[in-house]
N, C-alpha and C. Protein backbone atom coordinates (compact mmCIF):
# COMPACT_ATOMS: atom_id res chain seq x y z
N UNK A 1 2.29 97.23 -16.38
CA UNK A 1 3.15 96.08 -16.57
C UNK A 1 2.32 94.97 -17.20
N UNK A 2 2.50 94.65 -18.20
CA UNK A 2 1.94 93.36 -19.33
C UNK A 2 2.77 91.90 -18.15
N UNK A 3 1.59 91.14 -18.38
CA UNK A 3 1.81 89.72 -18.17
C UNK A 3 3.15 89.46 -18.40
N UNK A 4 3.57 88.43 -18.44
CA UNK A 4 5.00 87.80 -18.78
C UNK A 4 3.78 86.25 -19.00
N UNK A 5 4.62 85.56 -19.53
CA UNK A 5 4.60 83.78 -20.18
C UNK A 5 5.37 83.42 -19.59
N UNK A 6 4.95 81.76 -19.23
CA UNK A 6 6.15 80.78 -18.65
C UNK A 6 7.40 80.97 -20.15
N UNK A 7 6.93 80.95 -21.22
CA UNK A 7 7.72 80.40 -22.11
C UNK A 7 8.62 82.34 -22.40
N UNK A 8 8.16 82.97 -22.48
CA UNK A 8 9.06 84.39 -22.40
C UNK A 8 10.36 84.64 -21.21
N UNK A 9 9.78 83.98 -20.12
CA UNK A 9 10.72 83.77 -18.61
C UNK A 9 11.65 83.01 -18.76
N UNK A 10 11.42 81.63 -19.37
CA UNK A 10 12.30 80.81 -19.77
C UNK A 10 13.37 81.25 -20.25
N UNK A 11 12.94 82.47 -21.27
CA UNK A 11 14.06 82.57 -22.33
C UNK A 11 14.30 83.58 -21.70
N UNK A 12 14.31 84.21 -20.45
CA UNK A 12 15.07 85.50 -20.30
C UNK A 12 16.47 84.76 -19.14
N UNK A 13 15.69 83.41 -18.19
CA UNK A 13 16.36 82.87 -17.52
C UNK A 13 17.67 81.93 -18.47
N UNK A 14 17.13 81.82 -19.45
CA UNK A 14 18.28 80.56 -20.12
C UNK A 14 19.48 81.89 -20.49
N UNK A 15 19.02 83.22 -20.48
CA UNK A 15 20.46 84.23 -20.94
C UNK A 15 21.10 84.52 -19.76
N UNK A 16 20.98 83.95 -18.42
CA UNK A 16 22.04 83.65 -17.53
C UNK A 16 22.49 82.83 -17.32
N UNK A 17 21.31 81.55 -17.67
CA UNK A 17 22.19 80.18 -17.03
C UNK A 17 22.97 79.54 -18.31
N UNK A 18 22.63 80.07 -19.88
CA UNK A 18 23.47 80.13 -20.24
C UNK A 18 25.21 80.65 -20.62
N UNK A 19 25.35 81.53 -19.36
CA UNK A 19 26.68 81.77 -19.47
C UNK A 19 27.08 81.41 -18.26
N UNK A 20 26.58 80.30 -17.18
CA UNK A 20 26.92 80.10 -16.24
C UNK A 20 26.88 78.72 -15.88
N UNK A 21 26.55 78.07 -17.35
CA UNK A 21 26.61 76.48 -16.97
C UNK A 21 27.62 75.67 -17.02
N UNK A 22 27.79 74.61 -16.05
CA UNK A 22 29.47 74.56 -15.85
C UNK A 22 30.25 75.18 -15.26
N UNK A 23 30.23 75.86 -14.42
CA UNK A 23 30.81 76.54 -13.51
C UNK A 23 30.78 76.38 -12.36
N UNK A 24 31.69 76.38 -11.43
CA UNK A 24 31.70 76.08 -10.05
C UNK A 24 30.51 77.17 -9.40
N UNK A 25 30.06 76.65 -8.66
CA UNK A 25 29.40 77.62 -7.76
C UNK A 25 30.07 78.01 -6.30
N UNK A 26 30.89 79.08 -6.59
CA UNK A 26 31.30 79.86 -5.59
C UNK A 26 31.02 81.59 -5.44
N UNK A 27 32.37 82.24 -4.50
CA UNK A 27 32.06 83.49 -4.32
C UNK A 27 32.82 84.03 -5.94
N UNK A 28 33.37 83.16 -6.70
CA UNK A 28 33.99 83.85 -8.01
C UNK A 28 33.03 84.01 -8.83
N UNK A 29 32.56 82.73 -8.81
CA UNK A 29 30.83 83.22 -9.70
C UNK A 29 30.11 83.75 -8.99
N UNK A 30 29.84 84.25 -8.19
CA UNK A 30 28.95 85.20 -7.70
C UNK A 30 29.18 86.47 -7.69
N UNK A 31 30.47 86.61 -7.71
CA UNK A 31 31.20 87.95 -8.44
C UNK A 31 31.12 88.65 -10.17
N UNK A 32 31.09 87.54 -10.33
CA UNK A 32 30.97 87.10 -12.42
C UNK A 32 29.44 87.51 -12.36
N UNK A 33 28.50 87.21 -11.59
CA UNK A 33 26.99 87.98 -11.80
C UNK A 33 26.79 89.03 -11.72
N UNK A 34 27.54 89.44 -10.12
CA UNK A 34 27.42 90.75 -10.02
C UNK A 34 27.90 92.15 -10.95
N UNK A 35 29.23 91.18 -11.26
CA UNK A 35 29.78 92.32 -12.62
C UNK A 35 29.19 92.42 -13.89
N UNK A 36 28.67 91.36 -14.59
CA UNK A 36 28.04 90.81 -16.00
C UNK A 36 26.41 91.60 -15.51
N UNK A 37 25.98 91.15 -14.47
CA UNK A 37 23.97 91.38 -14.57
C UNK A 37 24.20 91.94 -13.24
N UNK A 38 24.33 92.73 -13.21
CA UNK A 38 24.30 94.02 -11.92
C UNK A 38 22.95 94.21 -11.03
N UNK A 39 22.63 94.27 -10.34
CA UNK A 39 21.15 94.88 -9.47
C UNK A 39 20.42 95.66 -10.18
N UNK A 40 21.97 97.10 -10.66
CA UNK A 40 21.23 98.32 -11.14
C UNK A 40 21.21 97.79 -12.72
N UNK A 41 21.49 96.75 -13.32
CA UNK A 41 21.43 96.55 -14.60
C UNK A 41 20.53 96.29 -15.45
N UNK A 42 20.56 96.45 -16.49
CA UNK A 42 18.94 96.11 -17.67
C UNK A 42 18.45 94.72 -17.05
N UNK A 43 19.56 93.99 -17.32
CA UNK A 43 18.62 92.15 -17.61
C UNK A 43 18.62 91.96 -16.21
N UNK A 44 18.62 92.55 -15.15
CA UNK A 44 18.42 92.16 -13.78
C UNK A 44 17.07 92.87 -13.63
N UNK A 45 16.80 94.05 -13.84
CA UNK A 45 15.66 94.55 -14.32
C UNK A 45 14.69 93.65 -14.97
N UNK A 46 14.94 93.34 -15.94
CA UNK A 46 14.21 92.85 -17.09
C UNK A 46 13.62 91.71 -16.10
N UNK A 47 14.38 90.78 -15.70
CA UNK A 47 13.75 89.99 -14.84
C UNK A 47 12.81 89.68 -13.35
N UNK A 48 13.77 91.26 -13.07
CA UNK A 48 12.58 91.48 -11.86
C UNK A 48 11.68 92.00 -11.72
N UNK A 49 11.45 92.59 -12.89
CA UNK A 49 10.10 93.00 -13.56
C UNK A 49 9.27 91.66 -13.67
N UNK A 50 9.83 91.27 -14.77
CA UNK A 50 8.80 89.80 -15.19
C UNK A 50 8.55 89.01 -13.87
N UNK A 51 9.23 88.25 -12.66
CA UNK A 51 8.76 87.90 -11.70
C UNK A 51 7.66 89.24 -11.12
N UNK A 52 8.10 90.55 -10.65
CA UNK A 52 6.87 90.79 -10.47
C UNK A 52 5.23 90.88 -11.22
N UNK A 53 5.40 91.01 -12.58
CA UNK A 53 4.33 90.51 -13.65
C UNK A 53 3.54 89.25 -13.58
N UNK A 54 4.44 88.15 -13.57
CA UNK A 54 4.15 86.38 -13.23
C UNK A 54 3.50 86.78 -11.55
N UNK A 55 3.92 86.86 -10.97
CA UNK A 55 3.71 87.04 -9.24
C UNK A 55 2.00 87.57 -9.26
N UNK A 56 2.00 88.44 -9.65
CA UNK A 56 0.67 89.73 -10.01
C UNK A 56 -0.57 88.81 -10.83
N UNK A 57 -0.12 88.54 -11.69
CA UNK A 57 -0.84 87.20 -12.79
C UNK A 57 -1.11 86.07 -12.29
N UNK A 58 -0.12 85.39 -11.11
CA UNK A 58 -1.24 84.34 -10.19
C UNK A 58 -0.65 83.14 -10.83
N UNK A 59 0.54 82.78 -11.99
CA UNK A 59 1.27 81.98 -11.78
C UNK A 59 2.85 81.52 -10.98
N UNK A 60 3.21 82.89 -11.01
CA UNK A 60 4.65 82.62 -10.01
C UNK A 60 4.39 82.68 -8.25
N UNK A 61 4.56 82.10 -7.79
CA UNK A 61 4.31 82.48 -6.09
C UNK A 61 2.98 81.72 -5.52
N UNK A 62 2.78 80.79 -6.17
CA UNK A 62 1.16 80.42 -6.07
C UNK A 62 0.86 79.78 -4.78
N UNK A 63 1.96 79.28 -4.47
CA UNK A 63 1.92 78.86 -2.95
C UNK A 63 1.97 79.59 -1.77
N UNK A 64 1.21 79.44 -0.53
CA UNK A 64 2.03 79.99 0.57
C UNK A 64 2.24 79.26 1.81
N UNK A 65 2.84 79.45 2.97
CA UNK A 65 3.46 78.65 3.73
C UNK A 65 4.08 79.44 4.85
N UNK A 66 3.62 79.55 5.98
CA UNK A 66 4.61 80.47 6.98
C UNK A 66 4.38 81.89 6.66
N UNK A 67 3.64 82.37 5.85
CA UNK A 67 3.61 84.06 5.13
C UNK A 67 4.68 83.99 4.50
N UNK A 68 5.19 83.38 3.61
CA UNK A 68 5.96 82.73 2.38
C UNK A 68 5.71 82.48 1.17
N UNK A 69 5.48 83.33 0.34
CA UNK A 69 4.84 83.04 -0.86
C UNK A 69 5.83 82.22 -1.84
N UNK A 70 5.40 80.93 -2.50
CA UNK A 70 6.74 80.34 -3.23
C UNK A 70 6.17 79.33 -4.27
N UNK A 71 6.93 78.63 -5.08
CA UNK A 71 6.68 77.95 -6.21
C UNK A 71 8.06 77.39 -7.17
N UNK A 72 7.86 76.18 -7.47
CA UNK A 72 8.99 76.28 -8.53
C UNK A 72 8.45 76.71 -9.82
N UNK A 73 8.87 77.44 -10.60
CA UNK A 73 8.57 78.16 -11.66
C UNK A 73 8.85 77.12 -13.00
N UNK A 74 10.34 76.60 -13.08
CA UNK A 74 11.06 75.63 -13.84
C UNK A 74 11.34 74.63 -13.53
N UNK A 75 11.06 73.52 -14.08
CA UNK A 75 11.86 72.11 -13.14
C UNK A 75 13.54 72.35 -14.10
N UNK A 76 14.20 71.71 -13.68
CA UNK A 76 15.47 71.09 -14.62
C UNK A 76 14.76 71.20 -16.06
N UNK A 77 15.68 71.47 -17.21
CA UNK A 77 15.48 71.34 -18.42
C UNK A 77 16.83 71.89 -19.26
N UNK A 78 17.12 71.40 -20.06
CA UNK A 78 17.94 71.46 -21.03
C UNK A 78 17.55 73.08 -21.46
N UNK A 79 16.18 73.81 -21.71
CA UNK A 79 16.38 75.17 -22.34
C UNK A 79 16.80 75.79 -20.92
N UNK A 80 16.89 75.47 -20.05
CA UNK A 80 17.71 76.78 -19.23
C UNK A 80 18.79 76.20 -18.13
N UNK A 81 19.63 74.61 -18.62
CA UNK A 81 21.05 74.41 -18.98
C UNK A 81 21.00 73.71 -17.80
N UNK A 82 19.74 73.15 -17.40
CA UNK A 82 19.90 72.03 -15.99
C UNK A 82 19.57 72.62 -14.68
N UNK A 83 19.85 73.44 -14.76
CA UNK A 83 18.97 74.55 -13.30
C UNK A 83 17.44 74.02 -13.30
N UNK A 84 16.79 74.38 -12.40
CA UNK A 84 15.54 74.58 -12.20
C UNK A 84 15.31 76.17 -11.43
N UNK A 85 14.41 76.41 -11.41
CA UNK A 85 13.92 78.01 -11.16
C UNK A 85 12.55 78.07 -10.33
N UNK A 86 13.25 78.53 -8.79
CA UNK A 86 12.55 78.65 -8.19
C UNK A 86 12.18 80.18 -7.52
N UNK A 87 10.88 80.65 -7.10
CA UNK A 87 10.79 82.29 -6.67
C UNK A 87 9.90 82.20 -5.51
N UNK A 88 10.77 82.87 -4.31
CA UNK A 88 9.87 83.12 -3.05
C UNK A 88 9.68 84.77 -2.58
N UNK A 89 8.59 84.43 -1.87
CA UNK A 89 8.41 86.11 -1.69
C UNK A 89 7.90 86.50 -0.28
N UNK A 90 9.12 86.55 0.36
CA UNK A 90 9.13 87.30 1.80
C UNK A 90 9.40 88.36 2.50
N UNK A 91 8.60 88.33 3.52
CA UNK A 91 8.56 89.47 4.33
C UNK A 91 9.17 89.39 5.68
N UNK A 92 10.54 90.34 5.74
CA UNK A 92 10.72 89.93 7.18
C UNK A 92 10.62 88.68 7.68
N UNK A 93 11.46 87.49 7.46
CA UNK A 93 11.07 86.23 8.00
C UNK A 93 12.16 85.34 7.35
N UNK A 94 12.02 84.21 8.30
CA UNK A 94 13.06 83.11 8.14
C UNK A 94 12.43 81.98 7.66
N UNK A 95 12.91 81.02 6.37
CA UNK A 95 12.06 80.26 6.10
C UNK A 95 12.72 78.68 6.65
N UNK A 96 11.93 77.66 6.34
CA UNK A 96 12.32 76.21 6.29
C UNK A 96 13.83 76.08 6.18
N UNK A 97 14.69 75.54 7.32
CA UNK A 97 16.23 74.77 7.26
C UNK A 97 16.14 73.77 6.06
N UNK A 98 16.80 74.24 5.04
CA UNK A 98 17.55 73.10 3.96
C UNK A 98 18.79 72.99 3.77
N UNK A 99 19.45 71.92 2.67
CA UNK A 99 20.52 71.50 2.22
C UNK A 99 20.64 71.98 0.60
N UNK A 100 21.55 72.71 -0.09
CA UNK A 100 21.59 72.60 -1.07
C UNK A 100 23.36 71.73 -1.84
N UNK A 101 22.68 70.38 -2.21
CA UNK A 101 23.36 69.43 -2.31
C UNK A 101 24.49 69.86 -3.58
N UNK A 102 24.19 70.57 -4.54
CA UNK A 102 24.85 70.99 -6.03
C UNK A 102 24.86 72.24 -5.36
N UNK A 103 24.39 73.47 -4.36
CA UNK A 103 24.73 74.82 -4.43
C UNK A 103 23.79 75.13 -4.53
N UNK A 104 23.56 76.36 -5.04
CA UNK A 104 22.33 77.59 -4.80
C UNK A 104 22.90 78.72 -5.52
N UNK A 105 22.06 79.26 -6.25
CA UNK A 105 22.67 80.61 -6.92
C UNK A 105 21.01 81.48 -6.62
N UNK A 106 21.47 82.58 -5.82
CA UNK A 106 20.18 83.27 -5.27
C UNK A 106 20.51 84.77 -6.18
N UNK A 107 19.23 84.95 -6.75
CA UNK A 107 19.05 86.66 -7.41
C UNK A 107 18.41 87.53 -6.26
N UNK A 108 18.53 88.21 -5.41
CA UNK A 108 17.68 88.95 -4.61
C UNK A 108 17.51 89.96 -5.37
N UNK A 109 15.89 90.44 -4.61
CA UNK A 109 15.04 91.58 -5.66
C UNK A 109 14.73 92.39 -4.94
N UNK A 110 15.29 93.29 -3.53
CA UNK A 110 14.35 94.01 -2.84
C UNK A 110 13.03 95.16 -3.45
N UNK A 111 11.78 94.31 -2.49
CA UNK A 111 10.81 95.41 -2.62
C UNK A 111 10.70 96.41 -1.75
N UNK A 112 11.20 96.38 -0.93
CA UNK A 112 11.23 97.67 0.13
C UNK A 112 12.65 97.64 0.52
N UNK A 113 13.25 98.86 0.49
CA UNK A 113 14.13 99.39 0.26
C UNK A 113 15.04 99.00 1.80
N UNK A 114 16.07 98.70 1.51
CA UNK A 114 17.10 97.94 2.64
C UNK A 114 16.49 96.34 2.94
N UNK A 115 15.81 95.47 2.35
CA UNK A 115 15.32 94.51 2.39
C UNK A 115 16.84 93.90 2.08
N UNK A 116 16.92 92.57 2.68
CA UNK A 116 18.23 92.09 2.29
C UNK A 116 17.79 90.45 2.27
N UNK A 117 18.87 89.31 1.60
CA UNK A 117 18.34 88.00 2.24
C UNK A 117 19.64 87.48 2.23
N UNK A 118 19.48 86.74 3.33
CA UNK A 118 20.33 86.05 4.14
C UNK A 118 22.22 87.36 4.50
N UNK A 119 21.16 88.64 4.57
CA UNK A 119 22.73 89.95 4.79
C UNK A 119 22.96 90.26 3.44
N UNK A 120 22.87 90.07 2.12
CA UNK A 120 22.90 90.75 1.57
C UNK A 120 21.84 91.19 0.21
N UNK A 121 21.93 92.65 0.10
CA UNK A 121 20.90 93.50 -0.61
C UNK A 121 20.61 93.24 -2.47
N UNK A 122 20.12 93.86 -2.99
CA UNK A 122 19.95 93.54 -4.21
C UNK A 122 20.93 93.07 -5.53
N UNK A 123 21.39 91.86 -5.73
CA UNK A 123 22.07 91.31 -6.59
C UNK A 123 22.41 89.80 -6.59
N UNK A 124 23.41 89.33 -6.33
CA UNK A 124 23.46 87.74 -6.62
C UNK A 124 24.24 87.18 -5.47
N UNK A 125 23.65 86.07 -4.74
CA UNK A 125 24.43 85.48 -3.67
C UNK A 125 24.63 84.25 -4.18
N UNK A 126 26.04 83.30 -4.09
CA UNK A 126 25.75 82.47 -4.41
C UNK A 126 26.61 80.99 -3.34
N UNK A 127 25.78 80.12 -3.05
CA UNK A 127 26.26 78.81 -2.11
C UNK A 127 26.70 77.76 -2.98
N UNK A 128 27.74 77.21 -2.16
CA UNK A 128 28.91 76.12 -3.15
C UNK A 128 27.91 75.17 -2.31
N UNK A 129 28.06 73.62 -3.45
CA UNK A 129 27.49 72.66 -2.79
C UNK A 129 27.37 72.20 -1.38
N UNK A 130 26.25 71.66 -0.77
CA UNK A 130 26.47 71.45 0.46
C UNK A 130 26.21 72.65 1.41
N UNK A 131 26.00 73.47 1.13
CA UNK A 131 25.66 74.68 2.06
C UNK A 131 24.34 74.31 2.66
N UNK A 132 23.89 74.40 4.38
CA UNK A 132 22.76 74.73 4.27
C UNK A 132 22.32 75.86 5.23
N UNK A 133 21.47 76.61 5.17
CA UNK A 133 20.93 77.61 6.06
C UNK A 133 19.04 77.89 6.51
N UNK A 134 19.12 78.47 6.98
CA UNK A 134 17.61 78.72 7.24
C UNK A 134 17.47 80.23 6.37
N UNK A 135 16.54 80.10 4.99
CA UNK A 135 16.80 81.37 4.27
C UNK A 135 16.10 82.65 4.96
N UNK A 136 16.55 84.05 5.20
CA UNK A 136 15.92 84.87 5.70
C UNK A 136 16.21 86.29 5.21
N UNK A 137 14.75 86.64 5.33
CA UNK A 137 14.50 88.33 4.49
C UNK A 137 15.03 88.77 6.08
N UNK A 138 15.52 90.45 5.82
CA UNK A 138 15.30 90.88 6.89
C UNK A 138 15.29 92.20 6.33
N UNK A 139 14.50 93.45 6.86
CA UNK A 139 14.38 94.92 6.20
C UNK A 139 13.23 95.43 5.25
N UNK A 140 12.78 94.07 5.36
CA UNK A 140 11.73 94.35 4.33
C UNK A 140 11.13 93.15 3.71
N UNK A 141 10.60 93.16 2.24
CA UNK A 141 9.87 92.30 1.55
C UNK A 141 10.96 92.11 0.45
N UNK A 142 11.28 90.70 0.05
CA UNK A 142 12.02 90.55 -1.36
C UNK A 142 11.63 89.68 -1.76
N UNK A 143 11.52 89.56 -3.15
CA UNK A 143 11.77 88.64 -4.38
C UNK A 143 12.74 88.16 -4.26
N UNK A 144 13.00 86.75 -4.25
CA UNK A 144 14.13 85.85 -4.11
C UNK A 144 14.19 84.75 -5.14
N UNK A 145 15.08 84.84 -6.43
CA UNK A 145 14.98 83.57 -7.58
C UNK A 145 16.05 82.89 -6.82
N UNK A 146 15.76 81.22 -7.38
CA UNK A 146 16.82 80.30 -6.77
C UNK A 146 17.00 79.78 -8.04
N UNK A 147 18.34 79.42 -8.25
CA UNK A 147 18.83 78.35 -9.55
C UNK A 147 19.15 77.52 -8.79
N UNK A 148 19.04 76.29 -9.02
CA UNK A 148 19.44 75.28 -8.21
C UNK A 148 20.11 74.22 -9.64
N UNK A 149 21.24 73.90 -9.61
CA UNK A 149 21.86 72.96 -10.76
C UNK A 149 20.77 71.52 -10.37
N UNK A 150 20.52 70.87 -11.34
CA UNK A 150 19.39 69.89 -10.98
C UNK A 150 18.67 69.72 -10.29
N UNK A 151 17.76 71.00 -9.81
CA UNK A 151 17.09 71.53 -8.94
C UNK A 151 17.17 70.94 -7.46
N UNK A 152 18.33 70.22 -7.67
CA UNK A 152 18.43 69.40 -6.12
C UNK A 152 17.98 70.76 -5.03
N UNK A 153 17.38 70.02 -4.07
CA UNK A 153 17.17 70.92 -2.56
C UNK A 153 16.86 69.91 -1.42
N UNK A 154 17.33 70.01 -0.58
CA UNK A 154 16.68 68.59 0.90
C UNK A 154 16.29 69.59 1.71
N UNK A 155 15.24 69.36 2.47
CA UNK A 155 14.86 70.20 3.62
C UNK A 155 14.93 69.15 4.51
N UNK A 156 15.11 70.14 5.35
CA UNK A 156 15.41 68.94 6.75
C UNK A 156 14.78 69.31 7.94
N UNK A 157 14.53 68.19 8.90
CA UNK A 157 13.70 68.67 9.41
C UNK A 157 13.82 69.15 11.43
């Protein structure tokens, strides 16, 4: 597996959030992912490849916290439509209680097989504004991308 670039990631992330900007964040768009960029699909692939590449390379995940590996990858930006892009990487575990004030659009990536987050398995979960939860792997280890519409997030304490 070759490296990945911040600036190659960018452009693989702006070919979702460009067909998803402006859109409510509910269970309809979270349906619209699952059907369009599938788990078992190329560009869901394509990307969970490249997070594991970035991850491996020592820029994605650079943080850790709780046995929580995490980082924001993207702040907000116009090339990938106002989202920001964030990737955590857990094992079995519950992380930090937050608020997501605009929503949450989560890609789960299981690395070990029946790994799930927050109940469900490899594909797209997504929270309407105002949701908050305590995020949690359970089954295993996953890759977890977050879009966050103006990367809003509150943790609370």
């Amino acid at each position: 597996m070759s490296a990945i670039t911040l600036e190659a990631f960018t452009d693989l992330i702006a070919g979702i959030t460009g067909r998803i900007a402006g859109q409510a964040l509910d269970a309809r768009l979270g349906a619209g992912l699952n059907a369009e960029f599938p788990g078992g699909g190329e560009a869901f692939a394509r990307i969970a490849e490249a997070c594991q590449s970035a991850i491996a390379a020592g820029w994605m995940c650079n943080r850790e916290a709780g046995g929580i590996r995490f980082g924001r990858v993207i702040k907000p930006c116009e090339a990938i439509h106002g989202f920001s892009v964030d990737v955590v990487v857990m094992d079995d575990c519950k992380g930090p209680h937050h608020r997501h004030p605009n929503g949450e659009i989560d890609m789960i990536m299981p690395l070990d097989e029946g790994a799930k987050f927050d109940g469900v398995g490899r594909g797209w979960l997504v929270y309407p504004a105002g949701h908050a939860h305590y995020p949690t792997v359970t089954g295993g280890k996953a890759i977890v991308l977050y879009l966050l519409p103006g990367g809003a997030i509150e943790f609370t304490k």
